[in-house]
N, C-alpha and C. Protein backbone atom coordinates (compact mmCIF):
# COMPACT_ATOMS: atom_id res chain seq x y z
N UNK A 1 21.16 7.00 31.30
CA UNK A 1 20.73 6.32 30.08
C UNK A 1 19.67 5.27 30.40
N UNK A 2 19.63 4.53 31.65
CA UNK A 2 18.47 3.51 31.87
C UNK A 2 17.41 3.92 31.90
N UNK A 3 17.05 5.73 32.56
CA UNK A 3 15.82 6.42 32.42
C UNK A 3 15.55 6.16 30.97
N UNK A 4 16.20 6.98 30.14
CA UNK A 4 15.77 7.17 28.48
C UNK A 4 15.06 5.59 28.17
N UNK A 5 16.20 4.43 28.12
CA UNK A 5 15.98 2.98 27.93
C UNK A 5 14.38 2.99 28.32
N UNK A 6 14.33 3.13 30.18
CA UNK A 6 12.70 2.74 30.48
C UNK A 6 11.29 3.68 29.82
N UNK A 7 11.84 4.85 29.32
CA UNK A 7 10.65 5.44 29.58
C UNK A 7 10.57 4.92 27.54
N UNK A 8 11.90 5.03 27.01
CA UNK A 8 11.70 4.27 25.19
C UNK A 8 11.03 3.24 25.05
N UNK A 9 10.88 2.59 25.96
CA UNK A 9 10.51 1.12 25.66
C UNK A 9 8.76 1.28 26.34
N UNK A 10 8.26 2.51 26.53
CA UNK A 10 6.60 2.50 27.11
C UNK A 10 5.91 2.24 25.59
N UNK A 11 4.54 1.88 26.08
CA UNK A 11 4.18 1.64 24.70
C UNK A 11 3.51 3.02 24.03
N UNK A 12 3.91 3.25 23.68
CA UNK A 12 3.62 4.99 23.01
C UNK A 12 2.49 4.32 21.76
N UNK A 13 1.96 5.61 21.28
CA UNK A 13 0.90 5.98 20.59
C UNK A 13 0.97 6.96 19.69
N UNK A 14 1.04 6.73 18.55
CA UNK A 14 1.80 7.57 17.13
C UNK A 14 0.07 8.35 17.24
N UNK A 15 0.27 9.91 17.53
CA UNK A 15 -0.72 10.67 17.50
C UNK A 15 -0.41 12.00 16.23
N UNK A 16 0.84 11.58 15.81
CA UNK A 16 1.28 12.83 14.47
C UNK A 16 1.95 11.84 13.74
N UNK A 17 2.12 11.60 12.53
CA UNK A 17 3.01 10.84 11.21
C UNK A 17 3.37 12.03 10.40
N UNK A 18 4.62 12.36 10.20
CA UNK A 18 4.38 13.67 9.10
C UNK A 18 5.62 13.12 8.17
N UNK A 19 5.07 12.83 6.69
CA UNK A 19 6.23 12.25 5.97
C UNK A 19 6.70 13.33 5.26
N UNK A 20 6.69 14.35 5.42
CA UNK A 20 7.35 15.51 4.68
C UNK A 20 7.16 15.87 3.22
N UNK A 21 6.14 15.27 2.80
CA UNK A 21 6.14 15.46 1.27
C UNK A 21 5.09 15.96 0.47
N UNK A 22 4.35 16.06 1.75
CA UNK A 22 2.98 16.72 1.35
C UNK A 22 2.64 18.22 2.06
N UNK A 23 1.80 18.92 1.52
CA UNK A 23 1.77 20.05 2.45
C UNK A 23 1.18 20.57 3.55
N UNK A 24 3.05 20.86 3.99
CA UNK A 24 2.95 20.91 5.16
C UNK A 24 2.37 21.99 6.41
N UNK A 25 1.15 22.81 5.94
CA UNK A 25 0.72 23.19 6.59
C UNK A 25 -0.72 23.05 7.14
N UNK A 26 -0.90 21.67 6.48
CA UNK A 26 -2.25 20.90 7.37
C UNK A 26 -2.11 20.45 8.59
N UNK A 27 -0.69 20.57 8.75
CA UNK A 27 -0.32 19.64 10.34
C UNK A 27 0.40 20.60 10.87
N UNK A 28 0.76 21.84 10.63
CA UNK A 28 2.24 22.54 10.73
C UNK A 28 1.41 24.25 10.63
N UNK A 29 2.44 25.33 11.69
CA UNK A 29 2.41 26.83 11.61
C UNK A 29 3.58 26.85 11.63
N UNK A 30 4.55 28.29 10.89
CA UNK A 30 5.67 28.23 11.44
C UNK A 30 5.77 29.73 11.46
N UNK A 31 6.57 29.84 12.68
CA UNK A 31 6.48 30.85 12.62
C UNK A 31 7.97 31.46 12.85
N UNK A 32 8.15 33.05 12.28
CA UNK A 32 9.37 33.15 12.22
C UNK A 32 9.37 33.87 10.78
N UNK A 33 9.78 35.31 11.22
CA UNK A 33 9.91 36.38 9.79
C UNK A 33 10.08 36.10 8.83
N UNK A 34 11.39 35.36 8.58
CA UNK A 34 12.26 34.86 7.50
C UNK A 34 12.07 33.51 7.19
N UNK A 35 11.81 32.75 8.14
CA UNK A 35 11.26 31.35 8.20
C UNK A 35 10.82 30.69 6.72
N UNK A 36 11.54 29.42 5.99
CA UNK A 36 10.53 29.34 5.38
C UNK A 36 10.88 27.17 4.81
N UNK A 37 9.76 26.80 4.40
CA UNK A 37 9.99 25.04 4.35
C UNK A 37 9.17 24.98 3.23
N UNK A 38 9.92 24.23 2.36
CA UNK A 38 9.73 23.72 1.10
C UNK A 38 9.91 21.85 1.26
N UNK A 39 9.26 21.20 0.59
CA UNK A 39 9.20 20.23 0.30
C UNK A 39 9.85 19.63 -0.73
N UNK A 40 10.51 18.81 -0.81
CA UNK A 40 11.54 17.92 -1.56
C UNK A 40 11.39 16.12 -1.39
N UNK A 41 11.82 16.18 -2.37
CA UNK A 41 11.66 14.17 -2.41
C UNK A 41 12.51 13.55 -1.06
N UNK A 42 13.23 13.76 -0.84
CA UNK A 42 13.65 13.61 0.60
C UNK A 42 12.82 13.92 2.05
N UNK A 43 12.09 14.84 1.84
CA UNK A 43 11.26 15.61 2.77
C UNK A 43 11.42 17.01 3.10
N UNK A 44 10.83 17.24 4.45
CA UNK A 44 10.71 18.88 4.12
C UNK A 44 12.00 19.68 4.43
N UNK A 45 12.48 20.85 3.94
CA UNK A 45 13.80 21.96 4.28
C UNK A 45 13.03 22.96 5.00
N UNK A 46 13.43 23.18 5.80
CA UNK A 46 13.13 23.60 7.82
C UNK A 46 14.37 24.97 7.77
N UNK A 47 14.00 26.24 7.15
CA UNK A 47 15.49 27.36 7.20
C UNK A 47 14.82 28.08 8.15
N UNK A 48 15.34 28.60 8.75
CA UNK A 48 15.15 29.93 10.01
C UNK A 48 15.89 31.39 8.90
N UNK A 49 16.01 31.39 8.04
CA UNK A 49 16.70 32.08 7.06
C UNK A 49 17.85 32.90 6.98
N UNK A 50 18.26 33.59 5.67
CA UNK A 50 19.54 33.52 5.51
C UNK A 50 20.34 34.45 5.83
N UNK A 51 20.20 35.11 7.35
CA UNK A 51 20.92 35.83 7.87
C UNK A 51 21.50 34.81 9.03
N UNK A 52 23.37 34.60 9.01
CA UNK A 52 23.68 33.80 10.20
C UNK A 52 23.99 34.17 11.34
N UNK A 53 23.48 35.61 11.90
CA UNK A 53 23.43 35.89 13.35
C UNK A 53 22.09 35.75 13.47
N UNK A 54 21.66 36.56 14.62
CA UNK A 54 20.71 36.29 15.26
C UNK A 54 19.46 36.71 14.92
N UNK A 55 19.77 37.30 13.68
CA UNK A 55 18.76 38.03 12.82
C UNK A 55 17.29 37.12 11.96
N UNK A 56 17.70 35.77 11.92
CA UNK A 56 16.75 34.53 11.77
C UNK A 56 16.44 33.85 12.94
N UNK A 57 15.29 33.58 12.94
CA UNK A 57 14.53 32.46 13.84
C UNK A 57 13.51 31.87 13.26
N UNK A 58 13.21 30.16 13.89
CA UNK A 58 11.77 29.68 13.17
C UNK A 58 11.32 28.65 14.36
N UNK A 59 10.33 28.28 14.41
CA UNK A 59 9.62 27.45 15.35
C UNK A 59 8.66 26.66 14.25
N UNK A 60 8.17 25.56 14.57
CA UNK A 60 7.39 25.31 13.69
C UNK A 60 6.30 24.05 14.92
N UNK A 61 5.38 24.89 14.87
CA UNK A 61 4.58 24.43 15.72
C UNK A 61 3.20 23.54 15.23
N UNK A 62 2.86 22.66 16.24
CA UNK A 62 1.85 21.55 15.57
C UNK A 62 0.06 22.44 15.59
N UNK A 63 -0.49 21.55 14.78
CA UNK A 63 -1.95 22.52 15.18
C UNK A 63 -2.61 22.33 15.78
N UNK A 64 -2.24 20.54 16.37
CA UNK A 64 -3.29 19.80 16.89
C UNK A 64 -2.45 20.11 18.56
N UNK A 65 -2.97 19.70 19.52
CA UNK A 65 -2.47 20.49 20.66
C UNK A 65 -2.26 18.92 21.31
N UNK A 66 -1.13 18.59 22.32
CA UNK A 66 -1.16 17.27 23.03
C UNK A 66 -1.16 17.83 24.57
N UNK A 67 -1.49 16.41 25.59
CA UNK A 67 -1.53 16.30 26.48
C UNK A 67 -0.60 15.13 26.88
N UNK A 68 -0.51 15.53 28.48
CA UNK A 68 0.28 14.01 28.69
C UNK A 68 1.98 13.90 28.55
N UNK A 69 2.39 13.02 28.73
CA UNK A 69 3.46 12.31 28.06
C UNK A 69 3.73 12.74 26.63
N UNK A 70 4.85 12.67 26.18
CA UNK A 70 5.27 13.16 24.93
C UNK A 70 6.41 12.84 24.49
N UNK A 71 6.64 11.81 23.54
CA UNK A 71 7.62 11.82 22.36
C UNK A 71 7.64 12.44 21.21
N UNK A 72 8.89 12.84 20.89
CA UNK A 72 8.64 13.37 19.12
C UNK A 72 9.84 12.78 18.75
N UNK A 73 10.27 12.02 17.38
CA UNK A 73 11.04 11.52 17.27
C UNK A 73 11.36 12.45 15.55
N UNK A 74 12.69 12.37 15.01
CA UNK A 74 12.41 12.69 13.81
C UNK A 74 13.94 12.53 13.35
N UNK A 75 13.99 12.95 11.74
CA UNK A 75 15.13 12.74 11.34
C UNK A 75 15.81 13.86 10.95
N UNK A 76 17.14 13.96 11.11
CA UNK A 76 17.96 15.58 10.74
C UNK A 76 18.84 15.22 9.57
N UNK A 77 18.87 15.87 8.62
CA UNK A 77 19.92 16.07 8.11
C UNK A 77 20.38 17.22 7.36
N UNK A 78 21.71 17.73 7.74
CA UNK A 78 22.59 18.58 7.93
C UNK A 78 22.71 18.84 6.21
């Protein structure tokens, strides 16, 4: 946990903001058959779709490409 602590506390550099409410494929690909994200006042819904074996998958990848060091921080809810 002191790793996580030292490397949280570097001074990072917000190079993506994505507030979920706008569309999201100026910043965003996703990919994935069934895949699909809609936007809501809360922010965006992220489904890999509605088969629950293994028959769904989704990735949702950035457009802009990074280097370096890398945080991504974000919020889940279930």
């Amino acid at each position: 946990m002191s790793k996580f602590d030292e490397l949280n506390e570097r001074d990072w550099c917000v190079k993506l903001d994505e507030a979920g409410d706008g569309d999201w494929r100026e910043n965003w690909v996703l990919d994935g058959q069934r895949a699909l994200i809609r936007n809501t006042e809360k922010g965006m819904v992220f489904s890999a779709g509605p088969i629950r074996e293994d028959g769904c998958h989704a990735v949702l990848w950035t457009r802009e490409l990074f280097t370096g060091d890398l945080k991504v921080e974000f919020d889940f809810t279930r």
